[in-house]
N, C-alpha and C. Protein backbone atom coordinates (compact mmCIF):
# COMPACT_ATOMS: atom_id res chain seq x y z
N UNK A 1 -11.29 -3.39 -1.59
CA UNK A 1 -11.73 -2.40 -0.64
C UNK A 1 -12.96 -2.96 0.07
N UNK A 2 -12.73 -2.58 1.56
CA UNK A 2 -14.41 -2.95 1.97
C UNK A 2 -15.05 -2.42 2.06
N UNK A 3 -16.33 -3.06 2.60
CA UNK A 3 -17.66 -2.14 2.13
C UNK A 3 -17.97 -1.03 3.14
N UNK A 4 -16.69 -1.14 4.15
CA UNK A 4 -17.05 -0.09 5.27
C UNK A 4 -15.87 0.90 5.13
N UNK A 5 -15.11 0.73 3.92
CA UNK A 5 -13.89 1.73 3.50
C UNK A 5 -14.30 3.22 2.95
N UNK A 6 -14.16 3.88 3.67
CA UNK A 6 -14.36 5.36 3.06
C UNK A 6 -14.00 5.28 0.77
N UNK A 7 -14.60 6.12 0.51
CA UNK A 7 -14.58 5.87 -1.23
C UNK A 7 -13.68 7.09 -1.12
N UNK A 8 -12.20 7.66 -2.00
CA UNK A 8 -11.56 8.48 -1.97
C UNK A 8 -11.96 8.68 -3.86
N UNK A 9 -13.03 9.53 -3.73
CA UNK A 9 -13.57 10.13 -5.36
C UNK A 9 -11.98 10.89 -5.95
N UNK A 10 -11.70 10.05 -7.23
CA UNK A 10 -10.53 10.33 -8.40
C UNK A 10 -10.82 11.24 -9.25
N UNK A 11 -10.06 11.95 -9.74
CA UNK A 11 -10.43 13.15 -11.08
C UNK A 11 -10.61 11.47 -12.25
N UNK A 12 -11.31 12.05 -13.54
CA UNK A 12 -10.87 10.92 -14.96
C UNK A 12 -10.24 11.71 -15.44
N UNK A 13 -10.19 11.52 -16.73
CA UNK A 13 -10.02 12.45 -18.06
C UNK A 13 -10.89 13.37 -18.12
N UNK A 14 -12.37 12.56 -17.65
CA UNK A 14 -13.54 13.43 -18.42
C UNK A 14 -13.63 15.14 -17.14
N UNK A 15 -13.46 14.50 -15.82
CA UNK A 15 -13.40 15.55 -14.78
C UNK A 15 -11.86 15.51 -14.14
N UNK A 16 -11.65 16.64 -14.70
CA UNK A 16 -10.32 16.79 -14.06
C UNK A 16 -9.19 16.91 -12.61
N UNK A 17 -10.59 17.43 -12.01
CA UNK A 17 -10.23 18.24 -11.01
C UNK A 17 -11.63 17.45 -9.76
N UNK A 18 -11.46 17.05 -8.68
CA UNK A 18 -12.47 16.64 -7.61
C UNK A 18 -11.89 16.73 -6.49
N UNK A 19 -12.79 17.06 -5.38
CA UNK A 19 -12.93 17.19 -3.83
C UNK A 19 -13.53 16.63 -3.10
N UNK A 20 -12.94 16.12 -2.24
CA UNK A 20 -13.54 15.83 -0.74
C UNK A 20 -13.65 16.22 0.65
N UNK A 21 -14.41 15.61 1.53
CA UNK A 21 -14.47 16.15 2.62
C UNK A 21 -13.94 15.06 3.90
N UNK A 22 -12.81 14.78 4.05
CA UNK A 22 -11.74 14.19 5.07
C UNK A 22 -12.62 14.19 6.76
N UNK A 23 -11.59 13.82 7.07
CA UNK A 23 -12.45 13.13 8.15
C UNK A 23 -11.92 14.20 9.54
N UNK A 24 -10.95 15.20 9.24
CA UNK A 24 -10.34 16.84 10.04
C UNK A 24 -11.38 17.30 9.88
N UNK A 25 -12.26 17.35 8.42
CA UNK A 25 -13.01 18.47 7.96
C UNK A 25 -12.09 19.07 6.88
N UNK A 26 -11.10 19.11 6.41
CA UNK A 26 -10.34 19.53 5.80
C UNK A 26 -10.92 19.14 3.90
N UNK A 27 -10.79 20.27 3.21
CA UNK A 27 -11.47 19.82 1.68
C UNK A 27 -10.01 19.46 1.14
N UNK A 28 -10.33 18.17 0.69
CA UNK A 28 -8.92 17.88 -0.29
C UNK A 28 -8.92 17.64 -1.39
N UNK A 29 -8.35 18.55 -2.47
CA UNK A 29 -8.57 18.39 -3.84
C UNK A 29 -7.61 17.13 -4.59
N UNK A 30 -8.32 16.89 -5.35
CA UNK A 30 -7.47 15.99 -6.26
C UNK A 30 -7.18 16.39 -7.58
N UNK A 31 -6.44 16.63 -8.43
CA UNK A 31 -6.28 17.25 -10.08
C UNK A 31 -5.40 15.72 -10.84
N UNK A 32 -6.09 15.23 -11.80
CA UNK A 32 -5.45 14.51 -12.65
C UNK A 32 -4.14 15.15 -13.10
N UNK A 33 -3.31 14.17 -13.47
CA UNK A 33 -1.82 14.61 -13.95
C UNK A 33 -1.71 13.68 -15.02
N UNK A 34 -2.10 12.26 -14.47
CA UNK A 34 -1.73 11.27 -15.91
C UNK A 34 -2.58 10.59 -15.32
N UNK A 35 -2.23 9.14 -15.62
CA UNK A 35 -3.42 7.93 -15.54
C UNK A 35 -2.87 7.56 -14.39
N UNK A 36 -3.14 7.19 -13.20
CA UNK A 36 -3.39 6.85 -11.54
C UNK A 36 -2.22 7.75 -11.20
N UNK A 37 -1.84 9.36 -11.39
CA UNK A 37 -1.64 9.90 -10.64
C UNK A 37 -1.92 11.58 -10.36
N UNK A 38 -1.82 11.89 -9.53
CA UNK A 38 -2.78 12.99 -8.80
C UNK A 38 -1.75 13.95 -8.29
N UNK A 39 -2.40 15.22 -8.16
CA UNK A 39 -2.19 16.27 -7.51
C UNK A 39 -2.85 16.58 -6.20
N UNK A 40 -2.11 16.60 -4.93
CA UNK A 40 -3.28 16.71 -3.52
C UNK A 40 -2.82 18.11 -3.46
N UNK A 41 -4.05 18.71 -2.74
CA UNK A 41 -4.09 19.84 -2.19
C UNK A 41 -5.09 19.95 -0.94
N UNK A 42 -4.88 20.65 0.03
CA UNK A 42 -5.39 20.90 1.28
C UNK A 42 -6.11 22.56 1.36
N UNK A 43 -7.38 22.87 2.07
CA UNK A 43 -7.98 23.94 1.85
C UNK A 43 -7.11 24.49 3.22
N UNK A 44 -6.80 23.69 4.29
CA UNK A 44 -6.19 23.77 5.27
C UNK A 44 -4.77 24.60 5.33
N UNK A 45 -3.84 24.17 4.44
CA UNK A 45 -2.34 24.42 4.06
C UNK A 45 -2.33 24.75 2.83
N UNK A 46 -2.21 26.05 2.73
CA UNK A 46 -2.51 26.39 1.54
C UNK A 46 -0.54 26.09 1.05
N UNK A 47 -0.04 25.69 1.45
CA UNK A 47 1.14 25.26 1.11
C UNK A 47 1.46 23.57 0.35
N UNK A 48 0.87 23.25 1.26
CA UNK A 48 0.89 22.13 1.15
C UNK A 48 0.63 21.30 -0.37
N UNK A 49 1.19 20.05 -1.27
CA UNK A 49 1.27 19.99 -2.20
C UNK A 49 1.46 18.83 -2.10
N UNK A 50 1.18 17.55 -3.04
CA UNK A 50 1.94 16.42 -2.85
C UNK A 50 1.76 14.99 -3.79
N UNK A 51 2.29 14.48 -4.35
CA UNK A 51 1.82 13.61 -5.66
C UNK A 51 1.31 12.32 -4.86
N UNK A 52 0.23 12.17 -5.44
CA UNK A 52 -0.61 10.69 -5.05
C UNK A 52 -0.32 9.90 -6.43
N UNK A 53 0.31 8.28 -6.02
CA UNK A 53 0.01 7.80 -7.25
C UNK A 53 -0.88 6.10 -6.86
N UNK A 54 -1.69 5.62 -7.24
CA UNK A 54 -2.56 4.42 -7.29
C UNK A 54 -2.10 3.47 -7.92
N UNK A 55 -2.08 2.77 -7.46
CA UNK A 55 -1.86 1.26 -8.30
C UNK A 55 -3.28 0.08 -7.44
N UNK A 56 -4.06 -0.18 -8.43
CA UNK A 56 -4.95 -0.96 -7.81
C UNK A 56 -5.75 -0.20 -6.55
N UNK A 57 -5.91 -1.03 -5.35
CA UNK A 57 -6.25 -0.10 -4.25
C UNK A 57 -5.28 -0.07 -3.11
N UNK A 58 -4.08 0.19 -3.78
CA UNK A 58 -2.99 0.88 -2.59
C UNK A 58 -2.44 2.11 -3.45
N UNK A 59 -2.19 3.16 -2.93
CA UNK A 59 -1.75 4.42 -2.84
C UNK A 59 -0.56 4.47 -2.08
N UNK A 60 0.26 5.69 -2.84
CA UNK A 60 1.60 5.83 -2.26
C UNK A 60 1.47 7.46 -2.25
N UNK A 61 1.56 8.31 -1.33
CA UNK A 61 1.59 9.82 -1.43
C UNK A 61 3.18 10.39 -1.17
N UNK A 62 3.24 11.36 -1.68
CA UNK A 62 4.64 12.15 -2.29
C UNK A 62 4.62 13.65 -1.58
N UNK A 63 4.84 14.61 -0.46
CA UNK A 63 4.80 15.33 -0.42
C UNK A 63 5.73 16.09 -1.49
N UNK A 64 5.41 17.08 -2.05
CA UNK A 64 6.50 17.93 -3.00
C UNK A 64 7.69 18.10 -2.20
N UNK A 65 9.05 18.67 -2.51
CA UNK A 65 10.59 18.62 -2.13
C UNK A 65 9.48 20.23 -1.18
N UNK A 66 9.95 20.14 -0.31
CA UNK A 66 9.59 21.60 0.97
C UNK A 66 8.86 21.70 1.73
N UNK A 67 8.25 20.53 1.16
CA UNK A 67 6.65 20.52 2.19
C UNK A 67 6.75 19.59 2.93
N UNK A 68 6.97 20.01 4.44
CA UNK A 68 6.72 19.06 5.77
C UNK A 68 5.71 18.85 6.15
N UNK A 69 5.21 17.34 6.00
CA UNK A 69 4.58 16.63 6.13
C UNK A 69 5.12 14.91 5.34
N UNK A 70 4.17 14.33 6.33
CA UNK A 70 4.74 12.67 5.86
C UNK A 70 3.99 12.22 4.88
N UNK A 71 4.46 11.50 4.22
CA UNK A 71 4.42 10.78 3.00
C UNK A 71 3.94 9.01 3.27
N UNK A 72 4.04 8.10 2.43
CA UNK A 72 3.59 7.00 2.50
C UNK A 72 3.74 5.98 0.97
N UNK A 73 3.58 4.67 1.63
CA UNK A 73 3.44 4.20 0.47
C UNK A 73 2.52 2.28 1.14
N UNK A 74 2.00 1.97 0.07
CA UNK A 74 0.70 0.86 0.36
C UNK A 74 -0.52 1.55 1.27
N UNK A 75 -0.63 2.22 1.22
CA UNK A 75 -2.04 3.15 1.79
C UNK A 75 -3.06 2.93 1.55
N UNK A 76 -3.96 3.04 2.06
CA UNK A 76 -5.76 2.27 2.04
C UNK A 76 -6.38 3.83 1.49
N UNK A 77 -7.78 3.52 0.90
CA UNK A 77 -8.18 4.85 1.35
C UNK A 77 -8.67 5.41 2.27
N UNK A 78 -8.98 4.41 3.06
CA UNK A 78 -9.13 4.58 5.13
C UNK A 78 -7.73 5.44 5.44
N UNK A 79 -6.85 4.65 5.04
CA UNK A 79 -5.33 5.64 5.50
C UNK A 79 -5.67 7.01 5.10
N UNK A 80 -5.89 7.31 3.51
CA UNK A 80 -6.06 9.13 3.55
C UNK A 80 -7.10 9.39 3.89
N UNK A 81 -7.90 9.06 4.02
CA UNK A 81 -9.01 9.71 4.13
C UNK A 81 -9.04 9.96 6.17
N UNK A 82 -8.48 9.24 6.59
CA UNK A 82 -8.10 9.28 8.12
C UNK A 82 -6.81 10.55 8.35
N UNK A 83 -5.98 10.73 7.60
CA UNK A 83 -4.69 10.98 7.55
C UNK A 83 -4.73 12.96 7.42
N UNK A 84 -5.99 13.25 6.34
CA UNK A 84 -6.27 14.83 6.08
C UNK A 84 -7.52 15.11 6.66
């Protein structure tokens, strides 16, 4: 990652659950599920739902089966953090 890459803050074990503030303005939560993968949520769409999983520093996002919106895979965290 570079040093001019937005930081996309992860839940651990120890904190489960973390938020950010996107570059819409939009707060996007993150909730641990297992080890590098995530639960997204939007303060925006309260519909909206979608599995993030990490490997290293590329990301692949999963909207849930109903939820329109696009998905991805090799993603920066410039990509989400640009993207919500």
């Amino acid at each position: 990652m570079s040093a001019d890459e937005p930081l996309i803050p992860l839940p651990t074990a120890h904190e489960k659950e973390v938020s950010f503030l996107a570059r819409s303005g939009a707060v996007v939560t993150l909730r641990l599920i297992d080890t590098d993968r995530f639960e997204v949520k939007l303060d925006t769409r309260m519909d909206y739902t979608a599995t993030l999983l990490k490997s290293g520093d590329v990301y692949e996002l999963h909207p849930a089966p109903g939820v329109h919106a696009i998905g991805g895979t090799g993603l920066t965290a410039t990509d989400l953090y640009e993207r919500f």
